[in-house]
C-alpha atoms as a PDB file:
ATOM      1  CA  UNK A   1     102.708  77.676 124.468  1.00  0.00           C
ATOM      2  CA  UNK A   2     105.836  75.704 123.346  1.00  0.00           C
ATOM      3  CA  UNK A   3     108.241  73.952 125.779  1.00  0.00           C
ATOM      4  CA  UNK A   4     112.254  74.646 124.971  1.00  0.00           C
ATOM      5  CA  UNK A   5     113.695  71.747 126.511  1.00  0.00           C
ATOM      6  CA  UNK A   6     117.467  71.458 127.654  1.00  0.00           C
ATOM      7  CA  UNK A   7     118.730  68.566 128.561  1.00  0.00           C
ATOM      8  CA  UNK A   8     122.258  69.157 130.413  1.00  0.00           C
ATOM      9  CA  UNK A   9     124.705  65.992 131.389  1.00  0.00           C
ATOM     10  CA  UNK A  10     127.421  67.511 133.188  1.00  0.00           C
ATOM     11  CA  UNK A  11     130.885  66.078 134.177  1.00  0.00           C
ATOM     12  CA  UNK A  12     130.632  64.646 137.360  1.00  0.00           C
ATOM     13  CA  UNK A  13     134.037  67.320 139.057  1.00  0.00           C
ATOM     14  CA  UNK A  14     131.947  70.189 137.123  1.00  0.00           C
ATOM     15  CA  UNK A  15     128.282  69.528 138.600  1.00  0.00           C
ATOM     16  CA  UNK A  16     128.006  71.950 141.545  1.00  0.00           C
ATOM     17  CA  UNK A  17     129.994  75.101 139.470  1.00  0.00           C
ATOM     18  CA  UNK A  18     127.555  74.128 137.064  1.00  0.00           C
ATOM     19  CA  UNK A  19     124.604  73.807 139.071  1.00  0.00           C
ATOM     20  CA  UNK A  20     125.590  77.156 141.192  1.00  0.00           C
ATOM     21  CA  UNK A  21     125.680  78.925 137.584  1.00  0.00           C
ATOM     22  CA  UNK A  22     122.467  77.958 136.066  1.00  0.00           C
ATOM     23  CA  UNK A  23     120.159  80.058 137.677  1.00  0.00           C
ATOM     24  CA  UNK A  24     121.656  83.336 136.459  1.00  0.00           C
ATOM     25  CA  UNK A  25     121.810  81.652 132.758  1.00  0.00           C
ATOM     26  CA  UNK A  26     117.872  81.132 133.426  1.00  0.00           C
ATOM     27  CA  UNK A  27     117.222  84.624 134.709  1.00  0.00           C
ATOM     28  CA  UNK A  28     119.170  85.703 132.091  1.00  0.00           C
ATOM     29  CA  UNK A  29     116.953  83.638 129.690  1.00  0.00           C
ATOM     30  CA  UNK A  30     113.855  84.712 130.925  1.00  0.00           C
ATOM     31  CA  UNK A  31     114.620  88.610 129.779  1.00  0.00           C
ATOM     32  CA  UNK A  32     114.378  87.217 126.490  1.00  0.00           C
ATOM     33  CA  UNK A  33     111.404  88.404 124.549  1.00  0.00           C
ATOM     34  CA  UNK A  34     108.997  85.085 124.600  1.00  0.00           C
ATOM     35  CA  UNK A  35     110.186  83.220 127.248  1.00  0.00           C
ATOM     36  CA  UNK A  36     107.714  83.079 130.526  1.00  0.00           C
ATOM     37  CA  UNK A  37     108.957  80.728 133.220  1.00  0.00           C
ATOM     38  CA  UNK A  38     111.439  77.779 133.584  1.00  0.00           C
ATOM     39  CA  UNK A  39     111.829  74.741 135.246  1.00  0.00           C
ATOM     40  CA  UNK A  40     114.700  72.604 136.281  1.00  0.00           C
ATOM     41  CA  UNK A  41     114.409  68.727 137.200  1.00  0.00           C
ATOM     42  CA  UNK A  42     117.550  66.206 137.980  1.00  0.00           C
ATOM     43  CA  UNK A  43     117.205  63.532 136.752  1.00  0.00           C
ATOM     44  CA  UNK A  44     117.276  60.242 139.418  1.00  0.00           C
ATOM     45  CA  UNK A  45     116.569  57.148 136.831  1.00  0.00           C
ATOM     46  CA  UNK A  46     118.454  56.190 135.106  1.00  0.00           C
ATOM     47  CA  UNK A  47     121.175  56.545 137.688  1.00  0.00           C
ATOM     48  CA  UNK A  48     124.526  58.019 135.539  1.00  0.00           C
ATOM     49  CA  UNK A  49     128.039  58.926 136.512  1.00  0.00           C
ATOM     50  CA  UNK A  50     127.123  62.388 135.601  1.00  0.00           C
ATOM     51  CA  UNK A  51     124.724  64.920 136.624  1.00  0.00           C
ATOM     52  CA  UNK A  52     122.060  65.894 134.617  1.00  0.00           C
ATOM     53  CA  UNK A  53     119.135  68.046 134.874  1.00  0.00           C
ATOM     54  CA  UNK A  54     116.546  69.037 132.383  1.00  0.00           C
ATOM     55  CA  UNK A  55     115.439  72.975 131.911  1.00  0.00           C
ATOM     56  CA  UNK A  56     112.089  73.376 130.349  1.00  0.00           C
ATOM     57  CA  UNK A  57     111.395  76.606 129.187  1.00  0.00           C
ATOM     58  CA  UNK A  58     107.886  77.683 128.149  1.00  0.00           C
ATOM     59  CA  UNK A  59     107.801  79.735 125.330  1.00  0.00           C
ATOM     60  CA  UNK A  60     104.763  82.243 124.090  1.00  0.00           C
ATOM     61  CA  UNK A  61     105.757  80.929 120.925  1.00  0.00           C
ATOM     62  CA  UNK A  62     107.432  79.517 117.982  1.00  0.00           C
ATOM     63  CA  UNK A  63     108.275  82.464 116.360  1.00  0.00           C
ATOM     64  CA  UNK A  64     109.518  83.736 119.561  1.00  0.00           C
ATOM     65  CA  UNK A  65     111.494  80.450 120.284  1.00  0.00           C
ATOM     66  CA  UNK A  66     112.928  80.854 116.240  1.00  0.00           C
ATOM     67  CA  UNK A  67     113.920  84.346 116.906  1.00  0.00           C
ATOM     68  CA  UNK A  68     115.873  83.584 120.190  1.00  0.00           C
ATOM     69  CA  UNK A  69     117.654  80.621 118.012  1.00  0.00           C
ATOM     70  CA  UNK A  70     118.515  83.341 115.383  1.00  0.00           C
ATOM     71  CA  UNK A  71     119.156  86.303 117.203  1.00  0.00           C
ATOM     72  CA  UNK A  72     120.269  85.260 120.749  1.00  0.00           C
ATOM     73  CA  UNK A  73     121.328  81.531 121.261  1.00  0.00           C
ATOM     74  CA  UNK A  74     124.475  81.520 119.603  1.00  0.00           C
ATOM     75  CA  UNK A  75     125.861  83.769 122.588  1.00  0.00           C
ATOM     76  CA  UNK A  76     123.953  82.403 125.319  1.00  0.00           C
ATOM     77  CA  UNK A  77     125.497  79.035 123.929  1.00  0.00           C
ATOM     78  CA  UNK A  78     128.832  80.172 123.790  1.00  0.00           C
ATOM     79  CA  UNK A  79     128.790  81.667 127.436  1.00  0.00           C
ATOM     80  CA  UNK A  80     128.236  78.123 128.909  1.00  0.00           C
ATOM     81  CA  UNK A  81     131.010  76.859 126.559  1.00  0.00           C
ATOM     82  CA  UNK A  82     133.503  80.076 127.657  1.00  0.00           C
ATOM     83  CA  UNK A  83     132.988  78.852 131.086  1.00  0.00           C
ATOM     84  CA  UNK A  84     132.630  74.774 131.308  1.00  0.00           C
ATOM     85  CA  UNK A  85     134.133  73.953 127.664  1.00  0.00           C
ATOM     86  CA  UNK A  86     133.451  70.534 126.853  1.00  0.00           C
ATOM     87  CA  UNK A  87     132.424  69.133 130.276  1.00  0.00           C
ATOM     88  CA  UNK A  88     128.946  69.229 129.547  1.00  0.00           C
ATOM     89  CA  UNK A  89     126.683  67.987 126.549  1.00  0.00           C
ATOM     90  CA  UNK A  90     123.268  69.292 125.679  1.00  0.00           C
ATOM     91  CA  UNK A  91     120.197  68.024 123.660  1.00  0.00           C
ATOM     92  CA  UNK A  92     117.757  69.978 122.996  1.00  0.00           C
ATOM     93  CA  UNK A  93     113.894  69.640 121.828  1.00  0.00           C
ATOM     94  CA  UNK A  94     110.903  71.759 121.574  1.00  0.00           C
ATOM     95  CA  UNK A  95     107.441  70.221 122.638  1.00  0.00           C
ATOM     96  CA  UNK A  96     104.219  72.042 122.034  1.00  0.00           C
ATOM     97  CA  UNK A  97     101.641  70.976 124.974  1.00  0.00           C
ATOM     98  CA  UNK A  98      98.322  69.234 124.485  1.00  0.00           C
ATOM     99  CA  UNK A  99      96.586  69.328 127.282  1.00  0.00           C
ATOM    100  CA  UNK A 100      97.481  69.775 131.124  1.00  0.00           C
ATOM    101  CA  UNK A 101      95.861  67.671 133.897  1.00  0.00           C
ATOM    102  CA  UNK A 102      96.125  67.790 137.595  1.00  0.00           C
ATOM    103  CA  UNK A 103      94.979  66.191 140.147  1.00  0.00           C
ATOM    104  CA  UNK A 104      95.865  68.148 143.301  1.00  0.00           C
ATOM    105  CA  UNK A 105      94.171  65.894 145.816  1.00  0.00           C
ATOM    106  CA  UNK A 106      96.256  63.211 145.066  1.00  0.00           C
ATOM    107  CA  UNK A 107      99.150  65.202 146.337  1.00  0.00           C
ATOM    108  CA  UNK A 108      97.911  65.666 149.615  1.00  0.00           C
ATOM    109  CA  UNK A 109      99.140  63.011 152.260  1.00  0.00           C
ATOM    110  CA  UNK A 110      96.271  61.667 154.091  1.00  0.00           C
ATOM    111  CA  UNK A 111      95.848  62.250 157.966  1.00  0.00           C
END
């Protein structure tokens, strides 16, 4: 699987239009042929005058991440921009995954 990651810092006056937006860009994302699931973290450190959030997207694969960027991406782009112009930036990088470990005991609170 490869991991699409979005990183969004959005204007401070723009964060909760933008926030109250992004889950039909995801679901909209996710009819995409490739993409599986999604997941959306803030980030809290370091603290910044904007918001921003990072949307990982896991992706079957990289010729299914390389035909989105072809085929798809330039509108899906554009739609953000339509709506929030330039009160947003975006990075973007695509991770493959090693390995996954959990540990889910450690997530329990003790009694």
């Amino acid at each position: 699987m490869i991991i699409y990651e979005v990183e969004l810092t959005i204007a401070a006056e723009f964060a909760e239009s933008y926030l109250e937006w992004l889950p039909t860009h995801i679901e909209d994302m996710l009819q995409i042929d490739g993409f599986l699931s999604a997941d959306v973290e803030e980030v809290l450190e370091p603290i910044a005058e904007s918001t921003v959030v990072v949307v990982r997207y896991g992706v079957r694969s990289e010729l299914d991440l390389f035909d989105y960027f072809e085929l798809q991406a330039p509108l899906m782009r554009q739609e953000a921009i339509d709506k929030f112009g330039d009160h947003f930036l975006v990075s973007r990088r695509i991770l493959k995954r090693k390995f996954t470990n959990s540990n889910s005991t450690s997530l329990q609170h003790p009694h």
